[in-house]
Each structure stands twice: as structure tokens, then as C-alpha cells.
PDB file of N, CA and C in Angstrom:
ATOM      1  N   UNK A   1     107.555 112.117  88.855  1.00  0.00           N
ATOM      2  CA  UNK A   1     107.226 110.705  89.043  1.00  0.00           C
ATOM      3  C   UNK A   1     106.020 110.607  89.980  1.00  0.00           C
ATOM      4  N   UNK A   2     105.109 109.832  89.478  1.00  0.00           N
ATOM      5  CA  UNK A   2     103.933 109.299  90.459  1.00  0.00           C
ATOM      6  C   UNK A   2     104.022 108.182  91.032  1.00  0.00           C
ATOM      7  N   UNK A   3     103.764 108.020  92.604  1.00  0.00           N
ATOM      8  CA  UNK A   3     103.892 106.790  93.273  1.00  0.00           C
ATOM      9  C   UNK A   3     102.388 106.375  92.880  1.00  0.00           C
ATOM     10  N   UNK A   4     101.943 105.116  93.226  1.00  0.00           N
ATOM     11  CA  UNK A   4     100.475 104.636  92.924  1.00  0.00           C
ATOM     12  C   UNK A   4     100.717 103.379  94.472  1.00  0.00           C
ATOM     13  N   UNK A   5     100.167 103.662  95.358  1.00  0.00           N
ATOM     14  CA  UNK A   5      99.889 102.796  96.904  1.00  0.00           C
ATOM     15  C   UNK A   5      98.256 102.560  96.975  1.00  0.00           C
ATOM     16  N   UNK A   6      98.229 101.166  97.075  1.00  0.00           N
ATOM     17  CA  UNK A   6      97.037 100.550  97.266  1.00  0.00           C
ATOM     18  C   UNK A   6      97.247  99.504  98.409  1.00  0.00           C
ATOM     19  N   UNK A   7      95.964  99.464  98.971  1.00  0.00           N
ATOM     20  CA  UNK A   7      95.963  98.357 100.188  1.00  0.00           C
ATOM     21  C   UNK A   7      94.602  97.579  99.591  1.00  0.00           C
ATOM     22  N   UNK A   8      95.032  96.312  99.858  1.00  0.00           N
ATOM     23  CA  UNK A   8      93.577  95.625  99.779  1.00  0.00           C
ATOM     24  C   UNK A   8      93.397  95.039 101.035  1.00  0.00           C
ATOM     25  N   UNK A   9      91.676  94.881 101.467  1.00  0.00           N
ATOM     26  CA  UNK A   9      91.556  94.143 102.195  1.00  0.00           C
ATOM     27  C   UNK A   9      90.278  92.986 101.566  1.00  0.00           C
ATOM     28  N   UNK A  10      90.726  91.295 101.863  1.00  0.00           N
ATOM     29  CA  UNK A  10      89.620  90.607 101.061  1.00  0.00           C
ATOM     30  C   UNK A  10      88.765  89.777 101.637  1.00  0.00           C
ATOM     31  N   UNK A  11      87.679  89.838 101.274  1.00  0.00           N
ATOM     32  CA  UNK A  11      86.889  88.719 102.043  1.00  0.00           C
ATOM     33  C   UNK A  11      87.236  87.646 102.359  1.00  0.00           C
ATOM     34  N   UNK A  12      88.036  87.284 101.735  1.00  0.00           N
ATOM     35  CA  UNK A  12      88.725  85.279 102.023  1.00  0.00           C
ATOM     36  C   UNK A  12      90.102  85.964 101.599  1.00  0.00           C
ATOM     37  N   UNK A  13      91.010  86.099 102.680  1.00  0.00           N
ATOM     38  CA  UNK A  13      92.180  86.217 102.936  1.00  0.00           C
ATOM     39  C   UNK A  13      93.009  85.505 101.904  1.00  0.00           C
ATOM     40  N   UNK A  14      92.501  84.159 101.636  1.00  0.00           N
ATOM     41  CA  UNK A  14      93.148  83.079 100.705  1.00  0.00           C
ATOM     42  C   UNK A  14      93.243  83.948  98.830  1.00  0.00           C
ATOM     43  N   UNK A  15      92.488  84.845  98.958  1.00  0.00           N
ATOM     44  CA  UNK A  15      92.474  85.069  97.372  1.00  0.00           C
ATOM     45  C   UNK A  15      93.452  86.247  97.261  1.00  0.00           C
ATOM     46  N   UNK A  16      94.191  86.531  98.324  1.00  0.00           N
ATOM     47  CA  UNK A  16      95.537  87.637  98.072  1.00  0.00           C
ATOM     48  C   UNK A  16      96.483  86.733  97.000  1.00  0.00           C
ATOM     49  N   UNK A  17      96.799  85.622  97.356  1.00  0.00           N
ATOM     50  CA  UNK A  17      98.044  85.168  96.758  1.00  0.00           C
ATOM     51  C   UNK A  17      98.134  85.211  95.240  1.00  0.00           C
ATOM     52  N   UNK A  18      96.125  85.097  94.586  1.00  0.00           N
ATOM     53  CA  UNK A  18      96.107  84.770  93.564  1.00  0.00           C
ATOM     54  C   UNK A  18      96.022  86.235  93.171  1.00  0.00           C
ATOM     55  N   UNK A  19      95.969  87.104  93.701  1.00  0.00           N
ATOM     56  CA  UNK A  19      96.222  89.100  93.668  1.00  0.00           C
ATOM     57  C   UNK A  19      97.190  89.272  93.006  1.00  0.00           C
ATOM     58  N   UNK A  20      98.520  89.168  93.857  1.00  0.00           N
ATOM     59  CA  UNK A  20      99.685  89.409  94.024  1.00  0.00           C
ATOM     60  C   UNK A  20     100.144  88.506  92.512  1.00  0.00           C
ATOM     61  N   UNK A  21      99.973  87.222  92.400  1.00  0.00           N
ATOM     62  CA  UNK A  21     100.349  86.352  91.189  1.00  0.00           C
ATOM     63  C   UNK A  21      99.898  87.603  89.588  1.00  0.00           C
ATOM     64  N   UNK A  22      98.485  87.614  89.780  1.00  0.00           N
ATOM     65  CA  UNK A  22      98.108  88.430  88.580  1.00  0.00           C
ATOM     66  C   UNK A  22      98.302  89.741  88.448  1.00  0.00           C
ATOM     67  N   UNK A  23      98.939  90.594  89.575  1.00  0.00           N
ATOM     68  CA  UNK A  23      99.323  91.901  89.549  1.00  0.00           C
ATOM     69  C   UNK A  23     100.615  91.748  89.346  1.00  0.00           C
ATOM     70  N   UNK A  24     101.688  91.028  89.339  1.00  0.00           N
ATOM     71  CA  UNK A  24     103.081  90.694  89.301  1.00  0.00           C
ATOM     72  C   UNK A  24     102.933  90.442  87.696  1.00  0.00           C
ATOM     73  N   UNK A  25     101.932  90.000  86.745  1.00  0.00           N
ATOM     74  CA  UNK A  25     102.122  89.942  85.556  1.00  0.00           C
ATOM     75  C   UNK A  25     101.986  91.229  84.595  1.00  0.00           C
ATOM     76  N   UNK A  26     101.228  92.093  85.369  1.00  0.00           N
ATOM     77  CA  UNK A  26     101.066  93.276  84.406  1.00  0.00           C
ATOM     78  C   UNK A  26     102.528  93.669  83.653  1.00  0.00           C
ATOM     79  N   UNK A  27     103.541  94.174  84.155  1.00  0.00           N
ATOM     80  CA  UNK A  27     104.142  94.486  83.917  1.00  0.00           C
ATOM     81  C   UNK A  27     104.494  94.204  82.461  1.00  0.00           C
ATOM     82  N   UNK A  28     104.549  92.835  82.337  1.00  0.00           N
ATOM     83  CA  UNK A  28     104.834  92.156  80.758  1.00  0.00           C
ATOM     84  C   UNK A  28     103.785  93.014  79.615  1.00  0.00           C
ATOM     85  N   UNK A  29     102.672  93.771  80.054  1.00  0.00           N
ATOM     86  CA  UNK A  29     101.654  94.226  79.096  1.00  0.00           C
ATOM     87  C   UNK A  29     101.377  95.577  78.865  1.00  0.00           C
ATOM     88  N   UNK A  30     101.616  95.650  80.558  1.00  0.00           N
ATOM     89  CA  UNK A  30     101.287  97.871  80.719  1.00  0.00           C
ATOM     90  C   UNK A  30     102.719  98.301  80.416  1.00  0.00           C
ATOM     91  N   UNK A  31     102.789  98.714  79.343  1.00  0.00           N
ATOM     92  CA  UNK A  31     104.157 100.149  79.147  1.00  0.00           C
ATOM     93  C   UNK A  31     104.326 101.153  80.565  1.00  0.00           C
ATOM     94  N   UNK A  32     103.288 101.522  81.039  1.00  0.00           N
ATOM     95  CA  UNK A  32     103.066 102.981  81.721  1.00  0.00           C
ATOM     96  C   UNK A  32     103.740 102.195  82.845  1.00  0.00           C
ATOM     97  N   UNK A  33     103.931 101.262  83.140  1.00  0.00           N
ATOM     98  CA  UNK A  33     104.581 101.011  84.810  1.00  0.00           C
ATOM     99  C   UNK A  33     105.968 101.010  84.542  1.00  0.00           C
ATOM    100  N   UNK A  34     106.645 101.280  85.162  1.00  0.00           N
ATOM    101  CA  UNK A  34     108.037 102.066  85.645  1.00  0.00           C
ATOM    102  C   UNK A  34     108.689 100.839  86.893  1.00  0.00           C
ATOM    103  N   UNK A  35     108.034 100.711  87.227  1.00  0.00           N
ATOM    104  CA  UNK A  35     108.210  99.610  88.591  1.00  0.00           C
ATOM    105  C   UNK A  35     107.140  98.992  88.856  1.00  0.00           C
ATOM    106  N   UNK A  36     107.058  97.687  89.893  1.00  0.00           N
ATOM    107  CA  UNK A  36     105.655  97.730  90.385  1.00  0.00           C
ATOM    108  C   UNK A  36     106.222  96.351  91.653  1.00  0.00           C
ATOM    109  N   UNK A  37     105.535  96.686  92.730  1.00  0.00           N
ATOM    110  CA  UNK A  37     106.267  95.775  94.014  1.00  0.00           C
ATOM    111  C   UNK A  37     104.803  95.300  94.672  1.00  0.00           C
ATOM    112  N   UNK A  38     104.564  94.374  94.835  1.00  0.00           N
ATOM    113  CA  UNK A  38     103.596  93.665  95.847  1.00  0.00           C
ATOM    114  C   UNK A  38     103.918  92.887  96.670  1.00  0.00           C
ATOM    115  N   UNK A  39     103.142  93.010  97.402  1.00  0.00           N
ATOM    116  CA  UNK A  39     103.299  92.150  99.048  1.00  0.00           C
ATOM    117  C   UNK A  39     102.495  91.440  99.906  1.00  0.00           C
ATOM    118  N   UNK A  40     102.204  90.793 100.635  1.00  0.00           N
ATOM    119  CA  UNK A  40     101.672  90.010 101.576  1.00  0.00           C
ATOM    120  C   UNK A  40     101.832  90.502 102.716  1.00  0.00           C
ATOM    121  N   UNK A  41     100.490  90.669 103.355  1.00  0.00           N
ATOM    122  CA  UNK A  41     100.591  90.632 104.849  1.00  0.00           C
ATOM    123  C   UNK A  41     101.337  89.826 105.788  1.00  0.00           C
ATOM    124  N   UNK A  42     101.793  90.031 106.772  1.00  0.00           N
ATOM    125  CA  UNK A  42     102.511  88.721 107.889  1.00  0.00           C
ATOM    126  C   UNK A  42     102.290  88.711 108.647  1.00  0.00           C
ATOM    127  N   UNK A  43     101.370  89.317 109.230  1.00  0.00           N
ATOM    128  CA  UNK A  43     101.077  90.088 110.795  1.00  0.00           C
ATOM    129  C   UNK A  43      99.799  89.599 111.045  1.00  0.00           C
ATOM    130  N   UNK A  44      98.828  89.653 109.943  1.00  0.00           N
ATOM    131  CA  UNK A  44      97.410  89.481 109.621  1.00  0.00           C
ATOM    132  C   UNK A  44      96.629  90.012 111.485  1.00  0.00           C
ATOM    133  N   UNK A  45      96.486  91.496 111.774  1.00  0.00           N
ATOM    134  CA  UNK A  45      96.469  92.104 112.922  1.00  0.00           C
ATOM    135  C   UNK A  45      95.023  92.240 112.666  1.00  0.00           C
ATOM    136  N   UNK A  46      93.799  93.070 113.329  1.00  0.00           N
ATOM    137  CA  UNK A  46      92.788  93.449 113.276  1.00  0.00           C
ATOM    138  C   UNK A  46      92.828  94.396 112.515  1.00  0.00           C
ATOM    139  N   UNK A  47      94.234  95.435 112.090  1.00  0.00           N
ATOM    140  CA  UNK A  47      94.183  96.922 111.607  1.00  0.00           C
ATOM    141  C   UNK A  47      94.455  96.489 109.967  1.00  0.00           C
ATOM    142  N   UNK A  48      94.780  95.113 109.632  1.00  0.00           N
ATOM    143  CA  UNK A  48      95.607  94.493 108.718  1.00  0.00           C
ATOM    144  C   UNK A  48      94.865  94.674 107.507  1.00  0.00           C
ATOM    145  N   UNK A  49      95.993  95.182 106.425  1.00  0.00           N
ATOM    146  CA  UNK A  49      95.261  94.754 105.322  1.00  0.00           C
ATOM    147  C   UNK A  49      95.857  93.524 104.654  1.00  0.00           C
ATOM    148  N   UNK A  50      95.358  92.805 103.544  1.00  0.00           N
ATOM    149  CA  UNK A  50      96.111  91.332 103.286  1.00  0.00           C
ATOM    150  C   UNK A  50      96.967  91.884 101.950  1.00  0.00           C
ATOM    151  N   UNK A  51      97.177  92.622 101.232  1.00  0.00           N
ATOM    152  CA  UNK A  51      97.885  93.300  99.694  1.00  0.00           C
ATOM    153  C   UNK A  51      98.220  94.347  99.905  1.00  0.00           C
ATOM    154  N   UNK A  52      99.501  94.797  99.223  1.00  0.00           N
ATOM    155  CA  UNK A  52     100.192  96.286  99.481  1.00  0.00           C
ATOM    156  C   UNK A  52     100.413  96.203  98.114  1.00  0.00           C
ATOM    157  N   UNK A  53     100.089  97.156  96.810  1.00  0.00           N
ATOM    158  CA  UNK A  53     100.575  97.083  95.811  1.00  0.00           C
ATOM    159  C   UNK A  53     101.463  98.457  95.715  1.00  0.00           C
ATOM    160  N   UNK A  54     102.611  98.694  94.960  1.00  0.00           N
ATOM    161  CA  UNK A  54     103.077  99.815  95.006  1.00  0.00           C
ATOM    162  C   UNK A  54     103.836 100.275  93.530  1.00  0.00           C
ATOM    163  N   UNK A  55     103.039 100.899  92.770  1.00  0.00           N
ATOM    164  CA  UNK A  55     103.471 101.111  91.311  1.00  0.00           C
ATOM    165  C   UNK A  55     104.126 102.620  91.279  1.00  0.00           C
ATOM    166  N   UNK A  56     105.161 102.455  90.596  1.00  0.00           N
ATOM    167  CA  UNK A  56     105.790 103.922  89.611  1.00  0.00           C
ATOM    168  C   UNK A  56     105.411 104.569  88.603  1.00  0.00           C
ATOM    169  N   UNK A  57     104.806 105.516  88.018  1.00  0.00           N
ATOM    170  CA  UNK A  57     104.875 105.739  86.820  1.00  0.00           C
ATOM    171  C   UNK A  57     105.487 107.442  86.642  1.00  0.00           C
ATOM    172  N   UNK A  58     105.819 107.474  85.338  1.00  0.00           N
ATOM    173  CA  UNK A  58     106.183 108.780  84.766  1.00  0.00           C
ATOM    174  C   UNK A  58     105.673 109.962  85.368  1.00  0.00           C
ATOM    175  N   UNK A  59     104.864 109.968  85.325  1.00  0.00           N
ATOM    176  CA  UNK A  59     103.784 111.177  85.610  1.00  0.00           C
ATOM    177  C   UNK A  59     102.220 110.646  85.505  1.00  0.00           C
ATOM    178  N   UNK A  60     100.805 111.650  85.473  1.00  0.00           N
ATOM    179  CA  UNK A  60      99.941 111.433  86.047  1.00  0.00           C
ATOM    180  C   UNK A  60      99.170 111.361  85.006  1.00  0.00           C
ATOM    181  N   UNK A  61      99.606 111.334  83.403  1.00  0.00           N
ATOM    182  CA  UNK A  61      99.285 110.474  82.120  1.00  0.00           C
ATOM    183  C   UNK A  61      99.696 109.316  82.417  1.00  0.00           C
ATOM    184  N   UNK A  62     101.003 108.715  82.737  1.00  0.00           N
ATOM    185  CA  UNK A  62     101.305 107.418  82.727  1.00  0.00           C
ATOM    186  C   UNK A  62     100.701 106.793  83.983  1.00  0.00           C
ATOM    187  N   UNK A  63      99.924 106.747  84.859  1.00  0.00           N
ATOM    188  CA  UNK A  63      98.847 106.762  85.977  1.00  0.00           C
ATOM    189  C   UNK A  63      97.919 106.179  85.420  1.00  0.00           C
ATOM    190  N   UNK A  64      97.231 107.412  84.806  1.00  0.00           N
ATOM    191  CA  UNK A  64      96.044 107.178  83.919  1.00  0.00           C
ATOM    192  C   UNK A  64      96.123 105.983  83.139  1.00  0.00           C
ATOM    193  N   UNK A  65      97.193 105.784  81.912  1.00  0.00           N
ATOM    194  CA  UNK A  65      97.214 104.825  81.112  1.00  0.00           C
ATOM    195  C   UNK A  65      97.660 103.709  81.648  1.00  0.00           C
ATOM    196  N   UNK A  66      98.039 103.189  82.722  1.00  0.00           N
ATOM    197  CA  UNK A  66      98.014 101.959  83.641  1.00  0.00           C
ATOM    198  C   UNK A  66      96.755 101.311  84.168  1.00  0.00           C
ATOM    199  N   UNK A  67      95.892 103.026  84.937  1.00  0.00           N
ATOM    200  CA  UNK A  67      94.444 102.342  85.284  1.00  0.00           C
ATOM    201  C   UNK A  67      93.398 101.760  83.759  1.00  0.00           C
ATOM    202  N   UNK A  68      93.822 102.790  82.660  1.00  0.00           N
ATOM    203  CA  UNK A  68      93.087 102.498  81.573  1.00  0.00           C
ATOM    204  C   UNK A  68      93.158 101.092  80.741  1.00  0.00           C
ATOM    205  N   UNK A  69      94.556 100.698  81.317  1.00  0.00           N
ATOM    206  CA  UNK A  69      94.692  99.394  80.455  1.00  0.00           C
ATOM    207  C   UNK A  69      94.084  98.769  80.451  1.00  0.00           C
ATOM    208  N   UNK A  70      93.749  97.529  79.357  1.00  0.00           N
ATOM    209  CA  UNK A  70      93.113  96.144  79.204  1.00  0.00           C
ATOM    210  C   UNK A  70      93.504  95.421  80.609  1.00  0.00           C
ATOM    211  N   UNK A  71      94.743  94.925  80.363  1.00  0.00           N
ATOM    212  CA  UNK A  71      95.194  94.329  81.124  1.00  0.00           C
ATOM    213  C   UNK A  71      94.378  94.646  82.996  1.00  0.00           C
ATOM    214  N   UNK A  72      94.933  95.592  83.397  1.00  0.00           N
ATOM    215  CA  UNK A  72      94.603  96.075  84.538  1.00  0.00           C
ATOM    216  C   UNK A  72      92.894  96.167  84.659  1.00  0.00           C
ATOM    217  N   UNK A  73      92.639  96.987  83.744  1.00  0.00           N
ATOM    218  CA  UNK A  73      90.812  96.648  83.864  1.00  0.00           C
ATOM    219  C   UNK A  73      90.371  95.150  84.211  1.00  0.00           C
ATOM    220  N   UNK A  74      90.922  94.533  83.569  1.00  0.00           N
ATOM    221  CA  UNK A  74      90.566  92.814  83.681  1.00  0.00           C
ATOM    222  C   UNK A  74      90.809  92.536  85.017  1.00  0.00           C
ATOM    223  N   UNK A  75      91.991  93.005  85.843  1.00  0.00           N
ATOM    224  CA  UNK A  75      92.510  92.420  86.828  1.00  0.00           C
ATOM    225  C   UNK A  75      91.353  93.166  88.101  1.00  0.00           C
ATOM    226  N   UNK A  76      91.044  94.696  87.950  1.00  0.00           N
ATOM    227  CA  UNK A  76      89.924  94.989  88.736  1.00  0.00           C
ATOM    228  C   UNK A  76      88.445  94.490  89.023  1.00  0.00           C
ATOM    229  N   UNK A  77      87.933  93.902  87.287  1.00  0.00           N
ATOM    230  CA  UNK A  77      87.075  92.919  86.973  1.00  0.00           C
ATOM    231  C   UNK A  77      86.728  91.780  87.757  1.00  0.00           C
ATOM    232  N   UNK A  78      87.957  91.069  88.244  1.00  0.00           N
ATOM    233  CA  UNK A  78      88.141  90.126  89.215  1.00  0.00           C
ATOM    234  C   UNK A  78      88.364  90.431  90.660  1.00  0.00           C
ATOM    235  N   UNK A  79      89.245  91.612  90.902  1.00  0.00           N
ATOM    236  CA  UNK A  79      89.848  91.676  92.433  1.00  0.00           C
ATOM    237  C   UNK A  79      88.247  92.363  92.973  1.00  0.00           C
ATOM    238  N   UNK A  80      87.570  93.156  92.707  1.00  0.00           N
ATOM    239  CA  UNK A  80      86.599  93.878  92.732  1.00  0.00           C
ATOM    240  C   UNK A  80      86.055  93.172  93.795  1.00  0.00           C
ATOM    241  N   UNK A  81      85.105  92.266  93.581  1.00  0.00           N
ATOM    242  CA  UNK A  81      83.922  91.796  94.081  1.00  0.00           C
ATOM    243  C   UNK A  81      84.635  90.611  95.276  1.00  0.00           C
ATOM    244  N   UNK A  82      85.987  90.730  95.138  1.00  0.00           N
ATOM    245  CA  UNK A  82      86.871  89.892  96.094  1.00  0.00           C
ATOM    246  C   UNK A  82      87.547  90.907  97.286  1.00  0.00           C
ATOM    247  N   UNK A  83      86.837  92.210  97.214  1.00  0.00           N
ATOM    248  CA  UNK A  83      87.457  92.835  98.602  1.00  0.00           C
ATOM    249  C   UNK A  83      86.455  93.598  99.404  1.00  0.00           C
ATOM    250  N   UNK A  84      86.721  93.534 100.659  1.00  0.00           N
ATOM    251  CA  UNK A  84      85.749  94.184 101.867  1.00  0.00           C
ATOM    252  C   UNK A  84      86.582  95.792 101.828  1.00  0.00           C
ATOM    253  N   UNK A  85      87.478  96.117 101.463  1.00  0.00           N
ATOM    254  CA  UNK A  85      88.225  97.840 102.019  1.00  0.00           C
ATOM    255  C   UNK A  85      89.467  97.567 100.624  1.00  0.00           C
ATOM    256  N   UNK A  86      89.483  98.873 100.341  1.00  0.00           N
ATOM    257  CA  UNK A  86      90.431  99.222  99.588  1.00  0.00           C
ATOM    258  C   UNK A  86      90.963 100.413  99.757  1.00  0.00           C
ATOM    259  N   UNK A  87      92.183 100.872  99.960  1.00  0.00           N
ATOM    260  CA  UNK A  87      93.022 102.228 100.312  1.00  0.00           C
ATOM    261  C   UNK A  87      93.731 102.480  99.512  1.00  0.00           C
ATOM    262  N   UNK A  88      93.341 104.017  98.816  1.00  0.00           N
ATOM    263  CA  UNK A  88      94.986 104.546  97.843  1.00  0.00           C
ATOM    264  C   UNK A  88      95.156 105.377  98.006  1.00  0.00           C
ATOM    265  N   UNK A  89      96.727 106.060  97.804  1.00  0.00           N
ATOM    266  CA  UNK A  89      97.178 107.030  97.866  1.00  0.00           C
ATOM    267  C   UNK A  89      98.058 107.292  96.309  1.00  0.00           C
ATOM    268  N   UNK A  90      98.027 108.417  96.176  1.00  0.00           N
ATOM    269  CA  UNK A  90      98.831 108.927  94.581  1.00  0.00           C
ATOM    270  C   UNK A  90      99.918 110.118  95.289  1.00  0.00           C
ATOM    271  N   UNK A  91     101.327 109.425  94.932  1.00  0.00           N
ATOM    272  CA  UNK A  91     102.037 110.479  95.751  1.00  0.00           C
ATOM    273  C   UNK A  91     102.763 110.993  94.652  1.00  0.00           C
ATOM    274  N   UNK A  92     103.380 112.339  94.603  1.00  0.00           N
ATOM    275  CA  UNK A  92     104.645 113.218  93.111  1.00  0.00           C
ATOM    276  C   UNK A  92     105.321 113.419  94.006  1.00  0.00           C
ATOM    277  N   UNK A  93     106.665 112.431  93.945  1.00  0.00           N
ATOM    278  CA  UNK A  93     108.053 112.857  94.299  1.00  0.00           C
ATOM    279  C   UNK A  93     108.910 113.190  93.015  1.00  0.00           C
TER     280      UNK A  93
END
């Protein structure tokens, strides 16, 4: 199993919610996700990021075919040019 951990950080704090809304829909479209959990900052600290996304998949084909999707491409299309820092990690438990 592959974990998939992303942090966003965005220029206008305000455009997480609409993040979290359109990353909460993939699921209905990408096969390859297994799980998928997002979150909101609460703390909003100096170290802060404003999005925690945290996806499952099979293995590191089903990874791939999540980032490859329509769906998800579209959603980078948009989040893209809406963030100052982005952090990931790919973990195999």
C-alpha cells in the first residue's frame, strides 16, 4: 500500500475550502484511490500550512493512475497557480 501526503500552502488562505470541496469529489471518478481524507488548518501558525490531503492507493501503479487522471489533472490545473509551498511525501506501509 502507498500512502500519498500533501501539504498545501495558498496565497489567499480563503481558496483552501474550495481545495478540500473539489478534492473530496475525486473519489466518485478516480478508481486508483483506496481512501482519501482532507483537512483544514486550525492553528493557521507562521509554520502553517492551510490543506493536508492524505490518499491510499494499492501500490505505486495505483499512485501513478490517480496523478494521471482527468479528473485530478483538472484539479492541479486550478490548485496550481493558487499556492505559495507545496509538500509531499509517498510512504509503503
Amino acid at each position: 500500500m502507498i500512502r500519498h501526503v500533501v501539504l498545501m500552502r495558498f496565497a489567499d488562505p480563503a481558496d483552501a475550502p474550495e481545495a478540500k470541496t473539489r478534492l473530496e469529489a475525486l473519489p466518485d471518478s478516480v478508481d486508483a484511490l483506496r481512501s482519501l481524507e482532507v483537512g483544514l488548518d486550525v492553528l493557521r501558525t507562521e509554520a502553517s500550512f492551510d490543506l493536508a490531503l492524505v490518499s491510499t492507493h494499492d501500490d505505486l501503479d495505483g499512485l501513478r493512475d490517480y496523478q494521471e487522471h482527468p479528473a485530478h489533472v483538472q484539479f492541479l490545473a486550478w490548485v496550481r497557480p493558487r499556492l505559495t509551498a507545496r509538500a509531499v511525501v509517498d510512504l509503503e506501509f
